[in-house]
N, C-alpha and C. Protein backbone atom coordinates (compact mmCIF):
# COMPACT_ATOMS: atom_id res chain seq x y z
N UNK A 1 0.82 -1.20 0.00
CA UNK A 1 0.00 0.00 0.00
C UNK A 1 0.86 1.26 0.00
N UNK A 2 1.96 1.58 0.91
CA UNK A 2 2.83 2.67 0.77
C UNK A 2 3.40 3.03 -0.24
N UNK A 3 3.85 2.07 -1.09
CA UNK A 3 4.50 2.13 -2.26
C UNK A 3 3.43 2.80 -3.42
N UNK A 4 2.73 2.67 -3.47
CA UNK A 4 1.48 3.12 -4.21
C UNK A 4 1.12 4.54 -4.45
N UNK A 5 1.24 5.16 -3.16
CA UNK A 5 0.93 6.47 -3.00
C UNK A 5 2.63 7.88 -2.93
N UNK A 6 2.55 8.24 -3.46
CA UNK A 6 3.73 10.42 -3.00
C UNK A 6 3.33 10.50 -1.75
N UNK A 7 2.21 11.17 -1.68
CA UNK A 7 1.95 11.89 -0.27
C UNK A 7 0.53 11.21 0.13
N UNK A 8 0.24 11.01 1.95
CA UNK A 8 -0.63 10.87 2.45
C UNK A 8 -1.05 12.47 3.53
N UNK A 9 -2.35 12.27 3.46
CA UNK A 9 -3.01 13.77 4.22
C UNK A 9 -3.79 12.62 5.17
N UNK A 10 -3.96 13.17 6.41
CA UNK A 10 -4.91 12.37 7.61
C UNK A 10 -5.32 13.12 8.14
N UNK A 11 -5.93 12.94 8.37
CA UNK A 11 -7.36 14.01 8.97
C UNK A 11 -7.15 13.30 10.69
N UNK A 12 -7.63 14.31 11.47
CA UNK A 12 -7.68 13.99 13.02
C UNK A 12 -8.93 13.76 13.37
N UNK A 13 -9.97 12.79 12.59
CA UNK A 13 -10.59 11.95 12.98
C UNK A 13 -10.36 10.43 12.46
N UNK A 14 -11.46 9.43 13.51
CA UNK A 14 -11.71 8.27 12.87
C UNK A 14 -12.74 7.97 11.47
N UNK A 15 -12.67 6.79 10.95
CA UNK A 15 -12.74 6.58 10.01
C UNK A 15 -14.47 5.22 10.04
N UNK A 16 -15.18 5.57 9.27
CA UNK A 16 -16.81 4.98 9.80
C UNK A 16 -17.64 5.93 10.28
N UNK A 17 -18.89 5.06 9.34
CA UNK A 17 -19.95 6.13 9.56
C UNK A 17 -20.33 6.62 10.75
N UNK A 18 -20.19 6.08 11.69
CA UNK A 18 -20.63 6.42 12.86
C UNK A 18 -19.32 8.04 13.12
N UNK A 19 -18.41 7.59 13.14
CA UNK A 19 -17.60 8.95 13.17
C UNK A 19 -17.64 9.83 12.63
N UNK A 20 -17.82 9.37 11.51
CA UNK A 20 -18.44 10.27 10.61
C UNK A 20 -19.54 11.30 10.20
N UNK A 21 -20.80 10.97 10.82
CA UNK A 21 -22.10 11.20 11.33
C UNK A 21 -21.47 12.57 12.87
N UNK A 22 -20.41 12.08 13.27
CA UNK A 22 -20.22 12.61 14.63
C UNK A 22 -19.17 14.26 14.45
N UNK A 23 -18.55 13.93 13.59
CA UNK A 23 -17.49 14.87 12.91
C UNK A 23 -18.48 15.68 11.91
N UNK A 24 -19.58 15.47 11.01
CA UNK A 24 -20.40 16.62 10.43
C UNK A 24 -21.28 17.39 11.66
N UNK A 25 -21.27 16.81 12.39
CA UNK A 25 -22.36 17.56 13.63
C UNK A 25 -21.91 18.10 14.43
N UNK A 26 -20.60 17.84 14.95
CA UNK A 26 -19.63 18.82 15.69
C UNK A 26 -19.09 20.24 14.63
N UNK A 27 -18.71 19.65 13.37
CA UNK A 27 -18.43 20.71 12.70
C UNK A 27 -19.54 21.98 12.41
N UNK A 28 -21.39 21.65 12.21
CA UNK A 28 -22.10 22.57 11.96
C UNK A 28 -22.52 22.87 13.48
N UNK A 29 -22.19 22.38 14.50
CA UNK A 29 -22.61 23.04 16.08
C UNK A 29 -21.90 23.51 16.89
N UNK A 30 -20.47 22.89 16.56
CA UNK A 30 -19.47 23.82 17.13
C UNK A 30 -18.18 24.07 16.47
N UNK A 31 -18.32 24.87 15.24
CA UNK A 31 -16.79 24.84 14.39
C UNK A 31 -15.86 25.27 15.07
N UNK A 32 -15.96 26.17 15.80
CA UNK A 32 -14.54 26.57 16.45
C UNK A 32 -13.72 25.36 17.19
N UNK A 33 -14.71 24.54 17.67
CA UNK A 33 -14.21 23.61 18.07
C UNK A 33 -13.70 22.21 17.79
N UNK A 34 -14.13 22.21 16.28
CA UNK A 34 -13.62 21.37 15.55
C UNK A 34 -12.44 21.05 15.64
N UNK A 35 -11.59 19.78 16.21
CA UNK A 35 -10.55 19.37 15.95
C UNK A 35 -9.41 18.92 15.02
N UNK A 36 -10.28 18.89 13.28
CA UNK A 36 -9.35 18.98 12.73
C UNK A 36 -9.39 20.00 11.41
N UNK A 37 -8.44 20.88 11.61
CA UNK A 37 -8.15 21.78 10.19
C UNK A 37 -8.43 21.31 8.84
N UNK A 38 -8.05 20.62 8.89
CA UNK A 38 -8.16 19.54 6.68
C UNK A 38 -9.28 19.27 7.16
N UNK A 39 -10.01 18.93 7.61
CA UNK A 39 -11.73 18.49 7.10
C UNK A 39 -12.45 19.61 7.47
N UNK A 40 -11.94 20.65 8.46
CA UNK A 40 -12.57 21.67 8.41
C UNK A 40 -12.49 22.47 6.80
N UNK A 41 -11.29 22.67 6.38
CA UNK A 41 -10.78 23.26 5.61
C UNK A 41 -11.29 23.00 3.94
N UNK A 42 -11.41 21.48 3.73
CA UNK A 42 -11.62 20.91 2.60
C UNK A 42 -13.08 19.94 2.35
N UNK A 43 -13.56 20.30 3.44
CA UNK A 43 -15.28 19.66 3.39
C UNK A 43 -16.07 19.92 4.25
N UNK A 44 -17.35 20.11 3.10
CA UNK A 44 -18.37 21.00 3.84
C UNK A 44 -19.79 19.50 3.53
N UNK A 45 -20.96 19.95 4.67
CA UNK A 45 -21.60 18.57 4.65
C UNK A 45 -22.15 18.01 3.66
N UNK A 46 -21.79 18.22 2.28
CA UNK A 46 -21.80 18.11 1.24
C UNK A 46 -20.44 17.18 0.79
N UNK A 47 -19.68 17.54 1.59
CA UNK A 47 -18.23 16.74 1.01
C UNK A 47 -17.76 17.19 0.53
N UNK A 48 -16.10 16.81 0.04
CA UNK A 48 -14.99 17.09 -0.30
C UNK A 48 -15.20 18.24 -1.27
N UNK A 49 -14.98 19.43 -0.96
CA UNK A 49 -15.26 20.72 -2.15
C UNK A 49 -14.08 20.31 -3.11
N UNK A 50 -14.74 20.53 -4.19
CA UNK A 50 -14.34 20.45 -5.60
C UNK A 50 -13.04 21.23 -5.70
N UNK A 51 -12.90 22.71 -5.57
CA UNK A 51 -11.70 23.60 -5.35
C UNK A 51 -10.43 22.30 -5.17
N UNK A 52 -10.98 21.61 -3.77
CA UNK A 52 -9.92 21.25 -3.33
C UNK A 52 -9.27 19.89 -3.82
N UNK A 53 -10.33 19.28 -4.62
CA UNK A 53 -10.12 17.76 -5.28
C UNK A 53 -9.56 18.09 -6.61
N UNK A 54 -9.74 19.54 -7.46
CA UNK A 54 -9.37 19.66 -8.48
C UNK A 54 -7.58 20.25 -7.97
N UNK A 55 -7.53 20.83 -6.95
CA UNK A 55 -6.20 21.40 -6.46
C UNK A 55 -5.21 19.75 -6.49
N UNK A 56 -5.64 18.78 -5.46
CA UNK A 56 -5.07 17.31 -5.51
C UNK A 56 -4.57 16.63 -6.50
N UNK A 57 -5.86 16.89 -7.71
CA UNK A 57 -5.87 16.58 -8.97
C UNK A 57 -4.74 16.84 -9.90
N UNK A 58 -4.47 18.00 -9.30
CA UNK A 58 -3.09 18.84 -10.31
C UNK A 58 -2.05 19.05 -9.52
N UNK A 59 -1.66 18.58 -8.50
CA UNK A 59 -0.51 18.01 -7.96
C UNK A 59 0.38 17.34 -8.76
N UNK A 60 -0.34 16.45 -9.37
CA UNK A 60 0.63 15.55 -10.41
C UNK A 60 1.48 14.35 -8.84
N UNK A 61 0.63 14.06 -8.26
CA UNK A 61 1.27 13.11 -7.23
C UNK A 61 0.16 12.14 -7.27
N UNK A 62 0.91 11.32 -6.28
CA UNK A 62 -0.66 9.89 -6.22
C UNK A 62 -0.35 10.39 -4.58
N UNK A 63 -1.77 10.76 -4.09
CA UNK A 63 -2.75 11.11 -3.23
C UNK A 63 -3.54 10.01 -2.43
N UNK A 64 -3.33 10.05 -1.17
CA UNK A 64 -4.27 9.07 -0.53
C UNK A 64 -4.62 9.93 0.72
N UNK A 65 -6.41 9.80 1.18
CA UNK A 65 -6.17 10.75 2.69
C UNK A 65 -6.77 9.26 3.47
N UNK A 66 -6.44 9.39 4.64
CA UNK A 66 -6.26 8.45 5.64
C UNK A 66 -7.22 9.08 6.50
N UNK A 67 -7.95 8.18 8.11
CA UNK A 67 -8.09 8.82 9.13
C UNK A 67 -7.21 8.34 10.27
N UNK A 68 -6.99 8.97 11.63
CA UNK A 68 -6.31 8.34 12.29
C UNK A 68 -5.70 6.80 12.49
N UNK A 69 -7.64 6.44 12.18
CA UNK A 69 -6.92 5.00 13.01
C UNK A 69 -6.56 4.05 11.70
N UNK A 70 -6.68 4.55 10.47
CA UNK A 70 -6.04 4.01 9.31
C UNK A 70 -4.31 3.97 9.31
N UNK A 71 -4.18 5.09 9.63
CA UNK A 71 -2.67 6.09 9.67
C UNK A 71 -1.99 4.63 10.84
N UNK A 72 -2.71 4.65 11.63
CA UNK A 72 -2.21 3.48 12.96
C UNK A 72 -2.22 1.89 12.27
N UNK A 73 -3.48 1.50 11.83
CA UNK A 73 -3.50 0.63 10.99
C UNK A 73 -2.40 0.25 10.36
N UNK A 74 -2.22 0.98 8.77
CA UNK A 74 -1.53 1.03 8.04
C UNK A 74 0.22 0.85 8.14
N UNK A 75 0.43 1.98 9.30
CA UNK A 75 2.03 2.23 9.28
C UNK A 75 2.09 2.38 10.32
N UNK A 76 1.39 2.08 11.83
CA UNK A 76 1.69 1.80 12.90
C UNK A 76 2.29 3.52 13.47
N UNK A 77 1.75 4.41 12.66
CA UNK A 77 1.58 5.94 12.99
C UNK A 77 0.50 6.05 14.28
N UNK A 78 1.13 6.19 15.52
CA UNK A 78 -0.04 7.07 16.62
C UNK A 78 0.48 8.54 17.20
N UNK A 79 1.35 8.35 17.74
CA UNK A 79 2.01 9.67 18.27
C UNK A 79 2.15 11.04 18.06
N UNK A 80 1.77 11.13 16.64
CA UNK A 80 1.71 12.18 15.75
C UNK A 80 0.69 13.21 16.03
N UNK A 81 1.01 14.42 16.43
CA UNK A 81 -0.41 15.45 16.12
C UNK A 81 -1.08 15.45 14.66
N UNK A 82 -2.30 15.26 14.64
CA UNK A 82 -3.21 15.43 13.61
C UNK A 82 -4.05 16.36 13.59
N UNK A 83 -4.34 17.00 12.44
CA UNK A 83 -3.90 16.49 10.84
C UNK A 83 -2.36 16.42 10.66
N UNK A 84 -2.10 15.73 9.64
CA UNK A 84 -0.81 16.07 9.24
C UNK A 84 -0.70 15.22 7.73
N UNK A 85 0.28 15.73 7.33
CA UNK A 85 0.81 15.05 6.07
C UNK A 85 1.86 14.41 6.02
N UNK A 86 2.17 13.33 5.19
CA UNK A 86 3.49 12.82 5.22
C UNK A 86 3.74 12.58 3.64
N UNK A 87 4.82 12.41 3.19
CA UNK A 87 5.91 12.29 1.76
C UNK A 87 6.07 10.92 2.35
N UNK A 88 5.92 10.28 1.16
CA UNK A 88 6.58 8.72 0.91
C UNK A 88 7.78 8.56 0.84
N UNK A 89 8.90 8.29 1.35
CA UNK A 89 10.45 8.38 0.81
C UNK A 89 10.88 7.02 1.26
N UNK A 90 11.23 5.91 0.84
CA UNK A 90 11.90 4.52 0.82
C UNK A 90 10.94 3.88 1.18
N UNK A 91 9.71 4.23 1.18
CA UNK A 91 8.28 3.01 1.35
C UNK A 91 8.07 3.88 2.75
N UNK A 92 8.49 4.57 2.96
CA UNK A 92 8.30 5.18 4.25
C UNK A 92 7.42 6.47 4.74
N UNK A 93 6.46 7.09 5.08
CA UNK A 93 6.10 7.74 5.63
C UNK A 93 6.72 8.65 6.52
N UNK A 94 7.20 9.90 6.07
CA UNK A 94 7.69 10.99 6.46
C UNK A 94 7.11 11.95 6.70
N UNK A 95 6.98 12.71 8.03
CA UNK A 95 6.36 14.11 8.04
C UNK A 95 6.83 15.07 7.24
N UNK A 96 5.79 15.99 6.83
CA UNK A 96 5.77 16.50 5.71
C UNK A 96 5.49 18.12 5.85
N UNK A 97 3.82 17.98 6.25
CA UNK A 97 3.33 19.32 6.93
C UNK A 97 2.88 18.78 8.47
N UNK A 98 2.76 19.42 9.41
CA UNK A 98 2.75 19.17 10.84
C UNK A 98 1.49 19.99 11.21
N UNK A 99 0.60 19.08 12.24
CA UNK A 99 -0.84 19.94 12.70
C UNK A 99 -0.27 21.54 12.57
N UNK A 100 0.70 21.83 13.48
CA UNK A 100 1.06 23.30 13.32
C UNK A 100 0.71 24.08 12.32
N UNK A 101 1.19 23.37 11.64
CA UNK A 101 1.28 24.41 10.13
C UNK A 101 -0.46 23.83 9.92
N UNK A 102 -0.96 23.13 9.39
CA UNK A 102 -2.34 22.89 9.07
C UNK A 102 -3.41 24.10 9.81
N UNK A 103 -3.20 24.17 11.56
CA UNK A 103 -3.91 24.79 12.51
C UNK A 103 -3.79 26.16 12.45
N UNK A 104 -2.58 26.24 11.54
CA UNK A 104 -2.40 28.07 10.97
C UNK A 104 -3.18 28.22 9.81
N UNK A 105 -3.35 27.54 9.02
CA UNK A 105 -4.46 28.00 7.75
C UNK A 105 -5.90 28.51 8.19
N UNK A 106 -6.08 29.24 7.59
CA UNK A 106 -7.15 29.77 7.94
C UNK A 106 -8.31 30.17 6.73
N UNK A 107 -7.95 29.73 5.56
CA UNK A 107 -8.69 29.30 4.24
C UNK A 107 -8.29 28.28 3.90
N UNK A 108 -8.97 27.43 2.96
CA UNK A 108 -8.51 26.42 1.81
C UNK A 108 -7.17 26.93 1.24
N UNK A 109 -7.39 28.25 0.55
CA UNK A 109 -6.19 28.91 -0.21
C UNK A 109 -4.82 29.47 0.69
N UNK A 110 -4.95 29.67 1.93
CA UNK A 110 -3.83 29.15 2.96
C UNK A 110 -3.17 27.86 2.65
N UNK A 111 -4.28 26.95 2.91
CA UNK A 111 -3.58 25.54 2.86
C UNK A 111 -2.70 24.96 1.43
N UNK A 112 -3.44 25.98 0.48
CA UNK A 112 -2.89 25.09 -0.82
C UNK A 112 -1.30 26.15 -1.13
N UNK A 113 -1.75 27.16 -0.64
CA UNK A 113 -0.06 28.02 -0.81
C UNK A 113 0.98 26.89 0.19
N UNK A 114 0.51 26.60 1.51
CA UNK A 114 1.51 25.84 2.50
C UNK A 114 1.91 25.05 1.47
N UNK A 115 1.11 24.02 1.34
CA UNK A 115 1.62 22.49 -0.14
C UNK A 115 2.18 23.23 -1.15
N UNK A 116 1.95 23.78 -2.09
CA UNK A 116 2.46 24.52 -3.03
C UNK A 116 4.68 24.83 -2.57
N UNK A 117 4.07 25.54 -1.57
CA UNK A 117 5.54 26.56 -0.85
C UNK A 117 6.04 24.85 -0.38
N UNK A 118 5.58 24.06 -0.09
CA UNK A 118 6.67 23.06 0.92
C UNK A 118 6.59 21.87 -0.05
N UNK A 119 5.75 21.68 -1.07
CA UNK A 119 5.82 20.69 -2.04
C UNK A 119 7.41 20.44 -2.93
């Protein structure tokens, strides 16, 4: 599976409908309090805005987004503040962009200058 993908994005939730269901209803009742930036940032309860799938799109990378407990799953990733991104380098999963930087965007078009500037 690592080998497959450039870059992974993970969102700082879990993954299932039930979480899922739980993460759109926190986001329209309490956004400020929303815990994670990238799903704040890139989906509205409608889903993944287009802006941002056509931005992915033209990366020219192979793209995968994860949720936490995939990220754990997958590559035995927990420790990590989320969201975050990681670069593939020797089958490996490397931090890339760090919640930090994610929790500073404050538009979509924030976020895509960060990738852009650190890509």
């Amino acid at each position: 599976m690592n080998q497959s993908y450039d870059l992974i994005f993970v969102y700082n939730a879990d993954s299932g409908l039930i979480a899922m269901l739980g993460d759109i209803t926190h986001r329209i009742v309490s956004p400020q309090t929303y815990p994670c930036k990238l799903c704040a940032l890139t989906y509205s309860v409608n889903g993944m805005s287009r802006d941002w799938k056509n931005f992915v799109g033209a990366l020219g990378r192979r793209v995968i987004f994860l949720h936490r407990d995939e990220l754990q799953k997958l590559y035995g990733i927990a420790e990590v503040p989320l969201p975050a991104a990681f670069k593939i380098n020797d089958s490996q999963p490397q931090l890339w962009i760090t919640a930090e930087q994610f929790n500073r965007c404050q538009t979509l078009d924030d976020l895509k200058h960060l990738i852009k500037e650190t890509l």
